[in-house]
C-alpha atoms as a PDB file:
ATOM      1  CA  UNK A   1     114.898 120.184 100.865  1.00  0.00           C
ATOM      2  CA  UNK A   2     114.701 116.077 101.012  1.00  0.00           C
ATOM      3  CA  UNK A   3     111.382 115.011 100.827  1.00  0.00           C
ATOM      4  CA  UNK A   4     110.112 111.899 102.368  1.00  0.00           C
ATOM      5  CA  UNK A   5     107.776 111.307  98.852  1.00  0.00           C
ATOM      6  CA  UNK A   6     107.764 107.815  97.953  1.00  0.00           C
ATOM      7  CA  UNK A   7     104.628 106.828  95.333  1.00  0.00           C
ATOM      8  CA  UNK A   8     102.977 104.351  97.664  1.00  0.00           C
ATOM      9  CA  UNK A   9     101.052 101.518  95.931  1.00  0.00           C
ATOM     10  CA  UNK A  10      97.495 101.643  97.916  1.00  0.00           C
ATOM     11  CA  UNK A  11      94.413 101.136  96.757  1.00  0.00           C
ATOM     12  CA  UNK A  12      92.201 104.344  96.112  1.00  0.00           C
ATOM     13  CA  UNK A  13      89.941 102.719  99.273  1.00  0.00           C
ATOM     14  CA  UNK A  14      92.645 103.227 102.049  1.00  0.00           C
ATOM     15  CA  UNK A  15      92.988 106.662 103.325  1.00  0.00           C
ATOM     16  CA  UNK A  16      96.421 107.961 104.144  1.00  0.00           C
ATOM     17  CA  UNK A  17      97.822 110.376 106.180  1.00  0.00           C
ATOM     18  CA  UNK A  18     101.801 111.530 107.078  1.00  0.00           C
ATOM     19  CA  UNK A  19     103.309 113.440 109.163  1.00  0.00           C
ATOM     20  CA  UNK A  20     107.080 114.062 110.228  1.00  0.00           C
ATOM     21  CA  UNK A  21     107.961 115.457 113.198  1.00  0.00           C
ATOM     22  CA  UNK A  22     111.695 116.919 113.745  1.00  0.00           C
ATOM     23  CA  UNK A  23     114.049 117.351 116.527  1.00  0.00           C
ATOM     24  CA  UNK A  24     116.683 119.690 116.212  1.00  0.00           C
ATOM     25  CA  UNK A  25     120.277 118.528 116.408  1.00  0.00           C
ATOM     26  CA  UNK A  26     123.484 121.268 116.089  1.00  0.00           C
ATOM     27  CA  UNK A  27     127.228 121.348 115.725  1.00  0.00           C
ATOM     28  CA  UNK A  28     129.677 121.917 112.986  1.00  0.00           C
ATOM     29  CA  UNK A  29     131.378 119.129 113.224  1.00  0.00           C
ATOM     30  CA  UNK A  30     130.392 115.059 113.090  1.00  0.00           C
ATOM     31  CA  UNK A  31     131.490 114.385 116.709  1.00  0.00           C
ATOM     32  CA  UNK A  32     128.957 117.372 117.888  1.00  0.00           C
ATOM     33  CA  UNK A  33     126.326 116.442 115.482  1.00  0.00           C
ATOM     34  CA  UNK A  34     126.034 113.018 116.800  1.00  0.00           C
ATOM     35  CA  UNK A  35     126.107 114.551 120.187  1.00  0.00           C
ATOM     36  CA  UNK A  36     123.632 116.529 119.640  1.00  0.00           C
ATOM     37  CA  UNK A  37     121.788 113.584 118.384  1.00  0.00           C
ATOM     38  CA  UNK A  38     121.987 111.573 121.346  1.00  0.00           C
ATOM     39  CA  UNK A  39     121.187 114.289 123.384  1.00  0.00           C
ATOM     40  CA  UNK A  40     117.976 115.667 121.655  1.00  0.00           C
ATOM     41  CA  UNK A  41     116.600 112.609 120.374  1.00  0.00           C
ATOM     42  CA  UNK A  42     112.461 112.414 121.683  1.00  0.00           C
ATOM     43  CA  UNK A  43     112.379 110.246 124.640  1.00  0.00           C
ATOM     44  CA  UNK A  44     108.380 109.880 123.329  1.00  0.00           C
ATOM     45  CA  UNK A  45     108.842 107.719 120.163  1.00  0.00           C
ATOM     46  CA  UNK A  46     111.105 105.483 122.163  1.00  0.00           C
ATOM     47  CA  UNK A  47     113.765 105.773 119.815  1.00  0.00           C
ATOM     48  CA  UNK A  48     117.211 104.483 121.700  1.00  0.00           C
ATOM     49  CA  UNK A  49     120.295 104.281 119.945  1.00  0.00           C
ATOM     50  CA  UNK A  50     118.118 105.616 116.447  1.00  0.00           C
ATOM     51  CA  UNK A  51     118.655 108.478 114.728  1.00  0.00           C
ATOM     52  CA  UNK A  52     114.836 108.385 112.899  1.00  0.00           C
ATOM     53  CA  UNK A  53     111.750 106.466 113.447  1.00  0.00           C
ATOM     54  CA  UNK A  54     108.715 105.740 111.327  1.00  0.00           C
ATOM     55  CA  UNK A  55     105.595 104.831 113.253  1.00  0.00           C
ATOM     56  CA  UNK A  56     102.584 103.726 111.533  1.00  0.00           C
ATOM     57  CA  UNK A  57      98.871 103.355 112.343  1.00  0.00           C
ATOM     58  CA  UNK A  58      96.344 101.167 110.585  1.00  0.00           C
ATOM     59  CA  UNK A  59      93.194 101.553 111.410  1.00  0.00           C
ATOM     60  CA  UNK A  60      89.971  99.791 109.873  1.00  0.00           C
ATOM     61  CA  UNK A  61      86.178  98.729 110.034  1.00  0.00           C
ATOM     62  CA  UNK A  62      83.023  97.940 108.419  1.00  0.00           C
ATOM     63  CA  UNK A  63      79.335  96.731 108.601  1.00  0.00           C
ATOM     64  CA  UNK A  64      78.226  93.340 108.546  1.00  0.00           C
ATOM     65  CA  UNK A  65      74.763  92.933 106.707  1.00  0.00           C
ATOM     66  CA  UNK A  66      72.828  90.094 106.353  1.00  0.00           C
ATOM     67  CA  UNK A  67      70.878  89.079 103.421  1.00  0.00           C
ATOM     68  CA  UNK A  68      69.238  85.706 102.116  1.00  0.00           C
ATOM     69  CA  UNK A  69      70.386  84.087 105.780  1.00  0.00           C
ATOM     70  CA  UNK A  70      73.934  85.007 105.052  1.00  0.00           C
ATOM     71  CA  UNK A  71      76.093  87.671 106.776  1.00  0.00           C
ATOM     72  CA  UNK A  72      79.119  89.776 104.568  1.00  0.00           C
ATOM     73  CA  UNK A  73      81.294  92.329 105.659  1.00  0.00           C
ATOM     74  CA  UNK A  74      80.250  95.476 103.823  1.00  0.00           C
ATOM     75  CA  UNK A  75      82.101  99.154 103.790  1.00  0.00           C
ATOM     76  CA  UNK A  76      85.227  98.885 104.377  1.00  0.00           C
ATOM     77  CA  UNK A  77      87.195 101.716 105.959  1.00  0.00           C
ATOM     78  CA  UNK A  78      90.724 101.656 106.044  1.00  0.00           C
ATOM     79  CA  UNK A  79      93.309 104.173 107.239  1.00  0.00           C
ATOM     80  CA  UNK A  80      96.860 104.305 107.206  1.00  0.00           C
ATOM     81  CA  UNK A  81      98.412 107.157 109.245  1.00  0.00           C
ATOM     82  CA  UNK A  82     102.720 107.063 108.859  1.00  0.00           C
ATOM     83  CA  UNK A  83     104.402 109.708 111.469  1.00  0.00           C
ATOM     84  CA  UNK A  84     108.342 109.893 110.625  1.00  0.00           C
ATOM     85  CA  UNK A  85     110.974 111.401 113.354  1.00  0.00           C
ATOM     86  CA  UNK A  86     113.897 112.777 111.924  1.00  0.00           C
ATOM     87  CA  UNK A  87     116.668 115.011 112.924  1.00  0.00           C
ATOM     88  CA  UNK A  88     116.866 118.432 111.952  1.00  0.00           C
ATOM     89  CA  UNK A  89     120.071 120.073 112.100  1.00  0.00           C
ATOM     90  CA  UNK A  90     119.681 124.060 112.495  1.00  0.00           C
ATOM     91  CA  UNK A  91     123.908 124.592 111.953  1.00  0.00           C
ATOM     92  CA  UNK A  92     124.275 123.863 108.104  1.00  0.00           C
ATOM     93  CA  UNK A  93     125.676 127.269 107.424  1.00  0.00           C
ATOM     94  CA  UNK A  94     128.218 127.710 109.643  1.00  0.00           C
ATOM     95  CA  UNK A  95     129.673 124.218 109.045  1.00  0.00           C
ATOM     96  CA  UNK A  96     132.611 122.962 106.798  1.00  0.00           C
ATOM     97  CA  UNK A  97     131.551 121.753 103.278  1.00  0.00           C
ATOM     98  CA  UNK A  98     132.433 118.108 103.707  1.00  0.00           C
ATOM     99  CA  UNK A  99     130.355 118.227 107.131  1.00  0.00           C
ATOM    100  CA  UNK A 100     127.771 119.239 104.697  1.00  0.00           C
ATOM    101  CA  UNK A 101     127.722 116.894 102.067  1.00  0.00           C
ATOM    102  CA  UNK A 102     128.162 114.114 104.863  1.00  0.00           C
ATOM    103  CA  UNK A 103     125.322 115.210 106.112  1.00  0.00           C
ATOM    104  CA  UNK A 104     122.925 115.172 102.882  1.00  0.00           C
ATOM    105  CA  UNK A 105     124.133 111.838 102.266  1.00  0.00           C
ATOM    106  CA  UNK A 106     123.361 110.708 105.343  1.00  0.00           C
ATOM    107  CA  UNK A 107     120.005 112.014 105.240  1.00  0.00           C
ATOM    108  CA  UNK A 108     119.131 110.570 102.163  1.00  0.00           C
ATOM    109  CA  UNK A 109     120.697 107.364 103.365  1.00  0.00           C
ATOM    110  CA  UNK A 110     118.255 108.158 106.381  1.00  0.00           C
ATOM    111  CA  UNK A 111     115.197 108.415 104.401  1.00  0.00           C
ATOM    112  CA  UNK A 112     115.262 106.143 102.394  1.00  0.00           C
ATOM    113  CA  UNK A 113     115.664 103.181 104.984  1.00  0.00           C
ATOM    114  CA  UNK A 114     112.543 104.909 107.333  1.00  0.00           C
ATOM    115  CA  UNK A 115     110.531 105.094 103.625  1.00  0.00           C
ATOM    116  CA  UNK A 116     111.398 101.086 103.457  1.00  0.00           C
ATOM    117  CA  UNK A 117     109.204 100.954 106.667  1.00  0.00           C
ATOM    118  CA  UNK A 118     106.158 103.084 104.934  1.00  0.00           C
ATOM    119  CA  UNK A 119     106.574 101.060 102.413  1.00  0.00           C
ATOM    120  CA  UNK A 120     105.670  97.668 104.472  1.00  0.00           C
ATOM    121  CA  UNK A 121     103.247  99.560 106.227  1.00  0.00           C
ATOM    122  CA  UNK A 122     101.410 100.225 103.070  1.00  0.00           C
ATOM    123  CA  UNK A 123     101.630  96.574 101.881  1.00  0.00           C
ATOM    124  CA  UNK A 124     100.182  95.726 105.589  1.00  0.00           C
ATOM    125  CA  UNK A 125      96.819  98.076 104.931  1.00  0.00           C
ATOM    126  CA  UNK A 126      96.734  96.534 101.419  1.00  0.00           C
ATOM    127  CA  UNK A 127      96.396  93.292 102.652  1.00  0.00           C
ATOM    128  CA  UNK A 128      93.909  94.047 104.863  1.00  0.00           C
ATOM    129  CA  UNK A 129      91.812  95.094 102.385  1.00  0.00           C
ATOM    130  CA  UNK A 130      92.481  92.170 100.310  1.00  0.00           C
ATOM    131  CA  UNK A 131      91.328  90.315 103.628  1.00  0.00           C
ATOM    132  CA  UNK A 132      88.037  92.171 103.609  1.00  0.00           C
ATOM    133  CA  UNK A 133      87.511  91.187  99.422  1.00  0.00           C
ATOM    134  CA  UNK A 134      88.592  87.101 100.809  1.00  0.00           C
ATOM    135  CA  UNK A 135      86.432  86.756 103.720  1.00  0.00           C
ATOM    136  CA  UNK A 136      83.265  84.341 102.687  1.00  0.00           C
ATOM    137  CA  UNK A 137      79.512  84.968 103.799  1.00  0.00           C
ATOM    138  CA  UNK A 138      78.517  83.393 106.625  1.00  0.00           C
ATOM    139  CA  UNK A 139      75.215  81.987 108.623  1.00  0.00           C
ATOM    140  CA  UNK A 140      76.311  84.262 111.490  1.00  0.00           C
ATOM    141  CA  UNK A 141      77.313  87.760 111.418  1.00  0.00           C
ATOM    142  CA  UNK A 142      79.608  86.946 115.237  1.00  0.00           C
ATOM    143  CA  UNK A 143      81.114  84.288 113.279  1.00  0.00           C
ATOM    144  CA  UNK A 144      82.293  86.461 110.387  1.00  0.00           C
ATOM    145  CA  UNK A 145      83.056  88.910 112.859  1.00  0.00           C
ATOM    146  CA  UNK A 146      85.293  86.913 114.925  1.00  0.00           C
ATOM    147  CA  UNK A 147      87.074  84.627 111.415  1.00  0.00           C
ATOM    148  CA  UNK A 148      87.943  88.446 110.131  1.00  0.00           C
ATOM    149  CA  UNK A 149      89.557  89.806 113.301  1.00  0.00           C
ATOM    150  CA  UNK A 150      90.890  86.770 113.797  1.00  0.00           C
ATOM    151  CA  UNK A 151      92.846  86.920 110.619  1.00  0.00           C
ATOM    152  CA  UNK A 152      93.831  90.575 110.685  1.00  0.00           C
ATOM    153  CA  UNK A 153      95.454  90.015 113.778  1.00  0.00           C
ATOM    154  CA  UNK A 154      97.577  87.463 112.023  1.00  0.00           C
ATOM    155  CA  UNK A 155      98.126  89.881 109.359  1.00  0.00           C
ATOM    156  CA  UNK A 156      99.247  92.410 112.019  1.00  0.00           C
ATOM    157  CA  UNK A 157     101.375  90.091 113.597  1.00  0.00           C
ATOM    158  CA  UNK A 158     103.162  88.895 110.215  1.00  0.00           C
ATOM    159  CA  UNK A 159     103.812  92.564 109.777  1.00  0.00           C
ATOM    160  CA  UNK A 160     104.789  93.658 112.539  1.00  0.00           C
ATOM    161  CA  UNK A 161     107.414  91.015 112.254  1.00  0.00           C
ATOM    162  CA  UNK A 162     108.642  92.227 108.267  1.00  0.00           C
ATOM    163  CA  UNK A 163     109.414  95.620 110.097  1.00  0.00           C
ATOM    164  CA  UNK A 164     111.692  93.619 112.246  1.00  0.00           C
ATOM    165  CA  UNK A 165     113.165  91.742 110.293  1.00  0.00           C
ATOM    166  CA  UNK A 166     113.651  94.725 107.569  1.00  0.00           C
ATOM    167  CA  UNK A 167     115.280  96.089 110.601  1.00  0.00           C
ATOM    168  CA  UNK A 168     117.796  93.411 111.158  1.00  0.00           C
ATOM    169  CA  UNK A 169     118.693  92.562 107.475  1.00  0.00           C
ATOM    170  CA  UNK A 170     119.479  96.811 106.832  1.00  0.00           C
ATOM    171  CA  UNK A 171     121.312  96.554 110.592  1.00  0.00           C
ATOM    172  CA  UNK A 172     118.862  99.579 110.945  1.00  0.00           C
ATOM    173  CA  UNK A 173     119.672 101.462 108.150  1.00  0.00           C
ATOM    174  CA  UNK A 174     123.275 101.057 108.943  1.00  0.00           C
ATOM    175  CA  UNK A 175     124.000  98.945 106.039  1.00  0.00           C
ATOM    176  CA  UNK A 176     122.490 100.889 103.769  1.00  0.00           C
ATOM    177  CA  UNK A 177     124.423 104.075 104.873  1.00  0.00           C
ATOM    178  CA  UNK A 178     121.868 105.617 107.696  1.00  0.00           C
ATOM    179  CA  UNK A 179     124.700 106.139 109.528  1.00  0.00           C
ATOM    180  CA  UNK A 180     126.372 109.826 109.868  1.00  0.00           C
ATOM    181  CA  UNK A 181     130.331 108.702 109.470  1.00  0.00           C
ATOM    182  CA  UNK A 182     133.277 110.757 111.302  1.00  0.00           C
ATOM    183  CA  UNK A 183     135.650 112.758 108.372  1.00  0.00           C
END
């Protein structure tokens, strides 16, 4: 079976979690696979015209503490929760071999664009926890409060826009063969 493994480069203070979740496609052929595809894809994960999605969650906090008349952010918590979608398809054995190995290839193909998303995600809760190292004491623990949501909602923003634009330049996935082809 294809794993979705890919060695992720956090640091040992973010927690993460994955998860896929399937839907089940049939058919022995391309033309019912895809079908089948645009038929059971989960209405839930908002997925229009796409064949896999990866969601991800990032999730963090701390304490503030003051000490000597200066405020610092102190124990960080950061988690990173990635849910895939993916098709399943429940007909491999009664299809033709070239159905098959169109199909692995595809998958992988599949996988490895959706593990090009984790892979952002994981460089978004890295930089939040570089953001937590950056951020300076302050007179006021509001102030510090405020300057470090302030700039983790940038850093949301900026990635929330590399998962776009990952999107576009890989035509999602498309260009990099996520794309089940007629034989």
């Amino acid at each position: 079976m294809l794993t979705l493994a890919l060695l992720l480069s956090l640091s040992s203070n973010i927690e993460y979690q994955e998860h896929t979740r399937y839907y089940d496609i049939s058919g022995t052929t391309i033309n019912q696979m895809l079908k089948s595809i645009q038929k059971n894809r989960p209405a839930e994960y908002h997925l229009g015209n796409f064949d896999a999605y990866t969601d991800y969650k990032l999730h963090y906090g701390y304490s503030t503490i003051k000490s000597h008349g200066r405020c610092k952010l102190t124990k960080p918590k950061i988690r990173l929760t990635v849910t895939f979608v993916l098709p399943r398809w429940t007909s491999e054995r009664t299809a033709p071999s070239k159905v098959i190995k169109e199909w692995h290839r595809y998958r992988r193909a599949l996988i490895e664009h959706e593990n090009g998303h984790k892979e952002i995600a994981a460089e978004a809760a890295n930089a939040i926890e570089s953001l937590f190292q950056s951020i300076p004491r302050s007179r006021s623990c509001h102030d510090l409060n405020q300057l470090f949501n302030h700039r983790a909602s940038e850093l949301e923003r900026d990635f929330h826009q590399r998962q776009k634009d990952y999107d576009k330049a890989t035509k999602h996935g498309i260009l990099t063969g996520a794309v089940l082809n007629r034989i």
